[in-house]
Protein backbone atom coordinates (compact mmCIF):
# COMPACT_ATOMS: atom_id res chain seq x y z
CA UNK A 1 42.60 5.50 5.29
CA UNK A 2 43.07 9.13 6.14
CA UNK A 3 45.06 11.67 3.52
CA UNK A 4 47.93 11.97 5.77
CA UNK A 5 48.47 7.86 5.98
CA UNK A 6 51.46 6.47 4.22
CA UNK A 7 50.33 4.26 1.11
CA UNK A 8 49.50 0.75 2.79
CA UNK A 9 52.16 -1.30 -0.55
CA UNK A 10 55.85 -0.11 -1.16
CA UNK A 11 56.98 -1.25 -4.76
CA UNK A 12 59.87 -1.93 -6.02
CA UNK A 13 60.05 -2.11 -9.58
CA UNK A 14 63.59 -3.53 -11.06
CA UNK A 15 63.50 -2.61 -14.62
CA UNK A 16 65.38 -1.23 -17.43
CA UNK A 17 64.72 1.00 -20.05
CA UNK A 18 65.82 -1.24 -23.15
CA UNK A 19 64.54 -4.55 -22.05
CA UNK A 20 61.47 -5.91 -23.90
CA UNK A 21 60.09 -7.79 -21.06
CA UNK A 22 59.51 -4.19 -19.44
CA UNK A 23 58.43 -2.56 -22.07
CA UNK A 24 55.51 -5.21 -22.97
CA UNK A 25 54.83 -4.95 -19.23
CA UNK A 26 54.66 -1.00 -19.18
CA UNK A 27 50.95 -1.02 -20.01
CA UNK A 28 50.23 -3.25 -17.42
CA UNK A 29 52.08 -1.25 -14.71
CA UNK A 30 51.07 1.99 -15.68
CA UNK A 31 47.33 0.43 -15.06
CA UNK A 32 48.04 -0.84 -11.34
CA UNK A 33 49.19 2.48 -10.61
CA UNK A 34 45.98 4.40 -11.86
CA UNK A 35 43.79 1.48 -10.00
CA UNK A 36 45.33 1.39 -6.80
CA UNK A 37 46.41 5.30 -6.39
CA UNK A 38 47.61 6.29 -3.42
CA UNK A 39 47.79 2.68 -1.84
CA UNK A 40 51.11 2.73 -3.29
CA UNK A 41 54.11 4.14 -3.56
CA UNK A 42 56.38 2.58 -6.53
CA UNK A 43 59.83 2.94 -7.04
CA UNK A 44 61.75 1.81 -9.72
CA UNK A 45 65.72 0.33 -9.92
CA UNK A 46 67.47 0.53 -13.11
CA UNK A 47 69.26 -3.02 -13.17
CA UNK A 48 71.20 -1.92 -16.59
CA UNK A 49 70.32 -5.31 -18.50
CA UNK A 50 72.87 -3.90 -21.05
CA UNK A 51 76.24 -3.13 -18.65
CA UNK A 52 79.48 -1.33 -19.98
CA UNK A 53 81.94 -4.00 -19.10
CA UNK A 54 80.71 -6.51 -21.19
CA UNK A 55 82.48 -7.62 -24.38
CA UNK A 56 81.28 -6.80 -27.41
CA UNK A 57 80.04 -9.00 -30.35
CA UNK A 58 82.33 -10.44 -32.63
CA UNK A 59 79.70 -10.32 -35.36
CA UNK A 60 77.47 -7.20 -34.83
CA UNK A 61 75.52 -8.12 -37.69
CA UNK A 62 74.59 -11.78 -36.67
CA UNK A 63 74.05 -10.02 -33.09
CA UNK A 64 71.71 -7.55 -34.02
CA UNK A 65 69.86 -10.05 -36.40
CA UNK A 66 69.51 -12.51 -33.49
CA UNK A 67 68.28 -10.17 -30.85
CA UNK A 68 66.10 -8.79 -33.27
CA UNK A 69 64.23 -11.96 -33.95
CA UNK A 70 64.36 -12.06 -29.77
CA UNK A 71 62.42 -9.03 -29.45
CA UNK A 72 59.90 -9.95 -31.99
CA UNK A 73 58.94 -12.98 -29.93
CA UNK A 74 58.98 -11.71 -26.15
CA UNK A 75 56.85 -8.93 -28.47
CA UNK A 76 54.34 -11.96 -29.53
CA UNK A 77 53.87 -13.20 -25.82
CA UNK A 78 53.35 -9.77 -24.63
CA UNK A 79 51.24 -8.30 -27.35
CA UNK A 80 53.57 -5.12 -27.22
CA UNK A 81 54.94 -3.40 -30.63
CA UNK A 82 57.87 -3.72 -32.10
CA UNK A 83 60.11 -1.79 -34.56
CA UNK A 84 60.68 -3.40 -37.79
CA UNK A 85 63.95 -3.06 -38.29
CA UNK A 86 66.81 -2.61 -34.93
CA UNK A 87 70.00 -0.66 -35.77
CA UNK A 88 72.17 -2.54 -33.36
CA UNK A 89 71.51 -4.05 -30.09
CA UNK A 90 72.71 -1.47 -27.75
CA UNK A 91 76.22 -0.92 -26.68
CA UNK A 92 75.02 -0.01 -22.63
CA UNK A 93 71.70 0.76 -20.74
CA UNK A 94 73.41 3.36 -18.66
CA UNK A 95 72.76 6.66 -20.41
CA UNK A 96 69.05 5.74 -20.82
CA UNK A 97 68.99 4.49 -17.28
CA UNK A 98 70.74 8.06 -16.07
CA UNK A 99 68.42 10.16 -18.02
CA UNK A 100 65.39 8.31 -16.97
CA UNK A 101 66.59 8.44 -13.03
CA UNK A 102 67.35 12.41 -13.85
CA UNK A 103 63.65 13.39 -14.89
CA UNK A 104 62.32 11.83 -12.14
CA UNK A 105 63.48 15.16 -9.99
CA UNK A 106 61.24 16.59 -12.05
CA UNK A 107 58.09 14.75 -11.08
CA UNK A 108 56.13 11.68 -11.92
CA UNK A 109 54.38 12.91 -14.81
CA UNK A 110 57.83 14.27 -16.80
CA UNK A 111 59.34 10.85 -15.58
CA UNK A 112 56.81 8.68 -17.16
CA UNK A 113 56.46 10.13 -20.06
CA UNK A 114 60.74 10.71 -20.17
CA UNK A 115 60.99 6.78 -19.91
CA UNK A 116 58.32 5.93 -22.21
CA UNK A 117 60.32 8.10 -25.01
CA UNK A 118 63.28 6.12 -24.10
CA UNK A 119 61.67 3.12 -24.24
CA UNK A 120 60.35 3.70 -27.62
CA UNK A 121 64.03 4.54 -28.99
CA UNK A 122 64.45 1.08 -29.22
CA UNK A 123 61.14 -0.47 -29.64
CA UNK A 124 59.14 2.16 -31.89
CA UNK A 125 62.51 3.48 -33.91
CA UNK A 126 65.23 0.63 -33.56
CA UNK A 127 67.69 2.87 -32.78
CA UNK A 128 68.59 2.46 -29.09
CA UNK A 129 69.22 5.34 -26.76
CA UNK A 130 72.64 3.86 -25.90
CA UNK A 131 74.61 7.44 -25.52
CA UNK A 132 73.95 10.16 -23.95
CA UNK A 133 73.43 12.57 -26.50
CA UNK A 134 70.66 10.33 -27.79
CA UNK A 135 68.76 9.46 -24.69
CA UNK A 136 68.35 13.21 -24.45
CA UNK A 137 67.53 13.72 -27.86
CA UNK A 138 64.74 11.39 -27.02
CA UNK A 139 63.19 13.05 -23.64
CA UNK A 140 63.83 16.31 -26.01
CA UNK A 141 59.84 18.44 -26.38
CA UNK A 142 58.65 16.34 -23.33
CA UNK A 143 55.83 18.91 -21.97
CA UNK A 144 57.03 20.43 -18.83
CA UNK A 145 60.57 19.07 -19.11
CA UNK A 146 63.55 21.12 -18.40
CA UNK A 147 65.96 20.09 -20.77
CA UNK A 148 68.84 21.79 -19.80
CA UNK A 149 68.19 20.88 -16.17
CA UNK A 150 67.80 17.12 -17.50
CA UNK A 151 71.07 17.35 -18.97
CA UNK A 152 72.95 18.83 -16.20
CA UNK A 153 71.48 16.35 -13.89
CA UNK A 154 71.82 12.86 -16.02
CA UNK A 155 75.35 13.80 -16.01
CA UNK A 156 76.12 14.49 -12.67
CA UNK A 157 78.11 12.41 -10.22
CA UNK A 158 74.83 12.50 -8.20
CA UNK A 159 72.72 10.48 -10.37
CA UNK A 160 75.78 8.50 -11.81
CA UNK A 161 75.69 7.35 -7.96
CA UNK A 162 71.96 6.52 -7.66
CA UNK A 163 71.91 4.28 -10.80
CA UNK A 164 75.05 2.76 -9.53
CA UNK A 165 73.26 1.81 -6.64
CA UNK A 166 70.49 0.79 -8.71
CA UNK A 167 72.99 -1.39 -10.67
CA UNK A 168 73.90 -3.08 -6.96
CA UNK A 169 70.87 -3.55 -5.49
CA UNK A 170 69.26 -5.07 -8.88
CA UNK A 171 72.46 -7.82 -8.08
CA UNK A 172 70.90 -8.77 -4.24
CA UNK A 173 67.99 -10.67 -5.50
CA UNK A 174 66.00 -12.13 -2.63
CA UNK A 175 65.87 -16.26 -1.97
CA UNK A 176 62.82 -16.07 -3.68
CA UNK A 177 64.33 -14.84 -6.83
CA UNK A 178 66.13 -18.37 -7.14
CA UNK A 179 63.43 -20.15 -6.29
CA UNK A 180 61.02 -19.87 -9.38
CA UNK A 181 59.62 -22.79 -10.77
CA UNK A 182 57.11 -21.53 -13.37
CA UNK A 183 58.27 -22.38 -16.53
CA UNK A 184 56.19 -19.96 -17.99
CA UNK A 185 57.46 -17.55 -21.40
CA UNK A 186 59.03 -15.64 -18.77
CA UNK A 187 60.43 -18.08 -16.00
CA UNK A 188 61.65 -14.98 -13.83
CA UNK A 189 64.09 -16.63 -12.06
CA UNK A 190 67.37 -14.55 -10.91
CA UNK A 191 69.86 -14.40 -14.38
CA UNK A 192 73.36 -14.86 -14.27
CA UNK A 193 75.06 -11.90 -15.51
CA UNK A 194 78.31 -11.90 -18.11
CA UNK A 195 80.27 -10.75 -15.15
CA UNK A 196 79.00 -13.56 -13.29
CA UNK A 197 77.15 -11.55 -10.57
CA UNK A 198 72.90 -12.34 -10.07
CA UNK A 199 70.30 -10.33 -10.59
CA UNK A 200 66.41 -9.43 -10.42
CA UNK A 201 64.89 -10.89 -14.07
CA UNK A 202 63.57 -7.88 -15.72
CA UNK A 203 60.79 -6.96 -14.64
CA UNK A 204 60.61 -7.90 -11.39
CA UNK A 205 58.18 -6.35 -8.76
CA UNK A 206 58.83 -6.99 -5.19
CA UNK A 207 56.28 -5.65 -2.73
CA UNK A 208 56.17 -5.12 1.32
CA UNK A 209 52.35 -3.95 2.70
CA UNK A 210 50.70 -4.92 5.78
CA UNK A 211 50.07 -7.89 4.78
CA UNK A 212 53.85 -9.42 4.08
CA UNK A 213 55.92 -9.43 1.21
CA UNK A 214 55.42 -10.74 -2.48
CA UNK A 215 57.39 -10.97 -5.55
CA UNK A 216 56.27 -10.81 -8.76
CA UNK A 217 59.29 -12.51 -10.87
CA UNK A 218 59.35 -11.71 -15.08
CA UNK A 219 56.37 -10.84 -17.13
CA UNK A 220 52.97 -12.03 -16.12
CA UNK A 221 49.72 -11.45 -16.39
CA UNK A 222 47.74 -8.96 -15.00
CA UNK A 223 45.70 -11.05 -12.40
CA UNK A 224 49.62 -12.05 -11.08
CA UNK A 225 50.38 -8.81 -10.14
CA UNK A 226 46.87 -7.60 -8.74
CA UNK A 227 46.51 -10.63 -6.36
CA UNK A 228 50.43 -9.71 -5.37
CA UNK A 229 49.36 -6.11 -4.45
CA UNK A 230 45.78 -7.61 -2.80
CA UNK A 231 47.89 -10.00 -0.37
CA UNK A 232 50.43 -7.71 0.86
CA UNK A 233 47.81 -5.02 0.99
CA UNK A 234 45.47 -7.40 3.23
């Protein structure tokens, strides 16, 4: 394959920056993208697994405590850390989601390393980046970040519109979606949102190459997701 060729897999990553499926699953991408280079091109949705219309707990308390003991055990199936103690579950996945989407206009590197900082909020700290002001505060001394230009930008009606696209397309899940069967820690099959709409299960990879199309539905292991990117790259 010649320099100027386009990368032989397009893929689609449907994520979210507070959900602990993607975080324990971080590592895993992060490695597929240093094997296979520039045989891919990867693009990730922001599905907002925590959406602003939904109604809040009646007992924030016994929610936080419950989701709590949630993380700790996708944590155990993933082998990802965990904080000790959560503040809350968060309120929304929008700021993060708008802040990560903002830094990547200012590259890959800034992006990865934005998202992993949000990421951590809630899974390092247990205090989610669920407002603006803190989903900033956490990109805040990334090197090579403009901060002022990250802040402009994750507020602007611009990237308000791309994660709200995001947010839509993240609700078109393929047939395929439905039709998991693997009854695995993570099933993967499409979930049925609180506003009764479907989406991708986070994460979800879905792949086009030369050689087809593939989806990669929930957390799995590694070998999953290479013989995904091997099939379509065929």
């Amino acid at each position: 394959m010649s320099a100027a060729s386009p990368p032989e897999v397009e893929v689609t990553e449907y994520t979210d920056p507070l959900c602990p499926w993607a975080w324990g699953a971080a590592p895993l991408f992060a490695r597929l993208r240093t094997a296979w280079g520039d045989r891919t091109r990867w693009r990730r949705v922001y599905a907002i697994l925590f959406d602003e219309d939904e109604e809040p707990a009646p007992d924030p308390a016994a929610e936080t405590a419950w989701y709590a003991g949630y993380v700790a055990e996708v944590c155990a199936v993933t082998g990802a850390s965990y904080a000790p103690r959560l503040a809350r579950v968060a309120a929304t996945s929008w700021p993060a989601s708008c802040v990560a989407k903002a830094a990547e206009r200012q590259g890959a590197e800034v992006a990865e390393e934005v998202l992993r900082r949000l990421r951590a909020t809630m899974f390092v700290h247990g205090e989610p980046a669920d407002t603006l002001p803190l989903a900033l505060a956490a990109a805040r001394g990334v090197p090579g970040l403009d901060a002022a230009r990250l802040a402009s930008d994750a507020a602007s009606p611009g990237v308000r519109t791309a994660v709200a696209a995001d947010h839509a397309e993240a609700r078109r899940p393929v047939a395929a979606a439905f039709a998991v069967t693997d009854g695995g820690p993570h099933p993967g099959r499409a979930k049925e949102t609180p506003a009764g709409e479907w989406r991708y299960a986070l994460p979800t990879l879905r792949l086009h190459g030369p050689g087809g199309e593939a989806l990669v539905p929930g957390w799995r292991a590694r070998e999953a997701y290479e013989a995904a990117l091997r099939t379509v790259g065929d």
